[in-house]
Protein backbone atom coordinates (compact mmCIF):
# COMPACT_ATOMS: atom_id res chain seq x y z
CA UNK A 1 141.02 155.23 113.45
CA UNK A 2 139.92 151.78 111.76
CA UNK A 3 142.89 149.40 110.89
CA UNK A 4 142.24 146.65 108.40
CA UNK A 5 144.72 143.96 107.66
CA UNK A 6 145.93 142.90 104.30
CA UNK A 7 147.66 139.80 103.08
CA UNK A 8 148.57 138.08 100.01
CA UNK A 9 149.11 134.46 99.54
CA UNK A 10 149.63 131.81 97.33
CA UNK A 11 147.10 129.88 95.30
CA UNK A 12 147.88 127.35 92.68
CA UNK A 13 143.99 127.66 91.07
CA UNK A 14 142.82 130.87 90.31
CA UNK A 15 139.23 129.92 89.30
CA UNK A 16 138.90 127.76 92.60
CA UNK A 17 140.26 130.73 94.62
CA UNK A 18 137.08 132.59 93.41
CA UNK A 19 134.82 129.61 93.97
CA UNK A 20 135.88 128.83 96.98
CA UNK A 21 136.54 132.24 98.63
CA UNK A 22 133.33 133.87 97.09
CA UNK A 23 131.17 130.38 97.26
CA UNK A 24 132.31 128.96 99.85
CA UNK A 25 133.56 131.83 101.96
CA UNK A 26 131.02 134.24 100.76
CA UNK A 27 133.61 136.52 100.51
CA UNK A 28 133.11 139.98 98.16
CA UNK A 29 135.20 139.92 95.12
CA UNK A 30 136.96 143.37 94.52
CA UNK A 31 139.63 144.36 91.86
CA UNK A 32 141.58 141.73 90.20
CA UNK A 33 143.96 140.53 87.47
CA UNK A 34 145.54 137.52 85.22
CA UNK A 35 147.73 137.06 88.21
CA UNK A 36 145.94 138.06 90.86
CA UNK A 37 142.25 138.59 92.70
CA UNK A 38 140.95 141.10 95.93
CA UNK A 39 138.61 139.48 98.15
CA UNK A 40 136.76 141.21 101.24
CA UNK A 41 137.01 138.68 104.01
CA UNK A 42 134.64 139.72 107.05
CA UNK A 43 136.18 143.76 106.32
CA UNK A 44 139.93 142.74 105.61
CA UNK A 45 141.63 142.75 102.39
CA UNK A 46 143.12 139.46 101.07
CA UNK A 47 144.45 139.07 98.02
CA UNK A 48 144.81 135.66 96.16
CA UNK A 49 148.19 135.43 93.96
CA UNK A 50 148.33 132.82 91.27
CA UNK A 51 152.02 130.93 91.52
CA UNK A 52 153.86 127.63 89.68
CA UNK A 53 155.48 126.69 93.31
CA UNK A 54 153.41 123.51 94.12
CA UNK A 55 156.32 122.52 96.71
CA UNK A 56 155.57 124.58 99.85
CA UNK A 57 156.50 123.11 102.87
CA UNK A 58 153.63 122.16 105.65
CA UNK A 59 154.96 122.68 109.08
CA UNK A 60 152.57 122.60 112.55
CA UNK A 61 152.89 123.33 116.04
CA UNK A 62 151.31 122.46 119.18
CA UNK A 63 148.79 124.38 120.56
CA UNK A 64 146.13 123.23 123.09
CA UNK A 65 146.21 119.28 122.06
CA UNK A 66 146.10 120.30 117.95
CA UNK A 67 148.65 120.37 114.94
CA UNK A 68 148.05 124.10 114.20
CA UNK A 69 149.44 124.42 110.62
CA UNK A 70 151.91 127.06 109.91
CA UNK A 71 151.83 129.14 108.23
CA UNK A 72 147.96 129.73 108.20
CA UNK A 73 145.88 133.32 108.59
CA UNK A 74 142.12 134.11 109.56
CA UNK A 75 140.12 136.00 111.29
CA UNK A 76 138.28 137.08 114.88
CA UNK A 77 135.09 136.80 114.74
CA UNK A 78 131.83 137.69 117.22
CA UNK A 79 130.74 134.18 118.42
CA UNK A 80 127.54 134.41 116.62
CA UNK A 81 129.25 135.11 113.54
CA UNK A 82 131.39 132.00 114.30
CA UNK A 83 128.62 129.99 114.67
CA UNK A 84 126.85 131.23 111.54
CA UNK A 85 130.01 130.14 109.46
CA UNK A 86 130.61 126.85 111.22
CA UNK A 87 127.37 126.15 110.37
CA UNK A 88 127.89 127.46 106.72
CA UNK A 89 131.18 125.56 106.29
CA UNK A 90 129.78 122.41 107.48
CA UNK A 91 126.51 122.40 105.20
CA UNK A 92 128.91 122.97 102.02
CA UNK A 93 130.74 119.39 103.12
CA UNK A 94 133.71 121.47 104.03
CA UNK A 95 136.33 119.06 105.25
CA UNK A 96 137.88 120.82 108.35
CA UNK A 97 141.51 121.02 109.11
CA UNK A 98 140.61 121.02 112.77
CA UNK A 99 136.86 120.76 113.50
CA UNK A 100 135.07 123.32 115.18
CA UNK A 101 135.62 123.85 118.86
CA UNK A 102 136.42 125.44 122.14
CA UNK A 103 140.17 125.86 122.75
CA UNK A 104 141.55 126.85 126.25
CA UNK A 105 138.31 126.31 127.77
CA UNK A 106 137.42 127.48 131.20
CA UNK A 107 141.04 129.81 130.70
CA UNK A 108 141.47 133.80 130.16
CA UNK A 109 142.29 132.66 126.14
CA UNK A 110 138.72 130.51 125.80
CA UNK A 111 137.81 130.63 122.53
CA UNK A 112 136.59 128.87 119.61
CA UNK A 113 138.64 127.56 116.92
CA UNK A 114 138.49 125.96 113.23
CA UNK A 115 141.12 125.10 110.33
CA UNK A 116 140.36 124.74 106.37
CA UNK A 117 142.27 124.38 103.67
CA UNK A 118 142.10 126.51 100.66
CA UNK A 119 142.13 124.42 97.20
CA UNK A 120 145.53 125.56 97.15
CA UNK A 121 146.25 124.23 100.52
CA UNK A 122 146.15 127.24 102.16
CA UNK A 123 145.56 127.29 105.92
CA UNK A 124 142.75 129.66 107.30
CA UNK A 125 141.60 129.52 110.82
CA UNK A 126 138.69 131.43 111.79
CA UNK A 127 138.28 132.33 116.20
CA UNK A 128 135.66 133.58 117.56
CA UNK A 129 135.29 135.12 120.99
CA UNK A 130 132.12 136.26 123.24
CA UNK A 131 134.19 138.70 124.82
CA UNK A 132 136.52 141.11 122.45
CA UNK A 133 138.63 142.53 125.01
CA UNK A 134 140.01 139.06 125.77
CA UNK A 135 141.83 138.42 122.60
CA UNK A 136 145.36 140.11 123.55
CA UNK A 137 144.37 138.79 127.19
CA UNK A 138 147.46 137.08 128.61
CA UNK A 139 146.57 137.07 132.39
């Protein structure tokens, strides 16, 4: 059985939703509304909402000598698919968040890392791994 996720979030923009999460992204547009827009985002379902709220709070946490912003969403990626979108992101004069890199090198949790911002402010941090069975790995 395949399991995909699906989340809604808040955008203040929807017009730079679209350009950013189909042109920057490269993200699939699906069904969408006034209010509202689907976007495929490496297989999962997200869905862009359009709000008035322009007051959300930014919070962050530590986590392997970074700010991680919270709350924030993403994906796992293959490493090579990583790559390909670092690569992507960075040619587009995306300003990153947190730059791309290796987090909890040389430990069971290695893995790479990068934050962006939506135009809405939106957090997204996209992993990538070499090894999928390590991403639950605690020990």
């Amino acid at each position: 059985m395949k399991s995909l996720f699906h989340l809604a979030f808040p955008v203040n923009d929807l017009e730079e939703a679209r350009e950013f999460y189909s042109g920057v992204l490269g993200c699939e547009e699906g069904r969408s509304s006034e209010i509202w827009v689907d976007f495929n985002l490496f297989g999962h379902q997200i869905v862009a909402h359009l709000i008035s709220d322009e007051n959300r709070r930014t919070a962050t946490n530590p986590v392997d000598q970074d700010s991680v912003p919270v709350p924030h969403f993403g994906v796992v990626l293959e490493m090579e698919e990583w790559k390909r979108l670092a690569e992507r992101l960075t040619g587009k004069g995306v300003e990153f968040l947190i730059e791309p890199k290796i987090r909890f090198a040389g430990q069971i949790g290695e893995q790479a890392t990068m934050f962006i911002l939506d135009p809405s402010g939106n957090a997204l941090e996209f992993k990538g791994f070499d090894d999928f069975s390590r991403v639950f790995a605690s020990e």
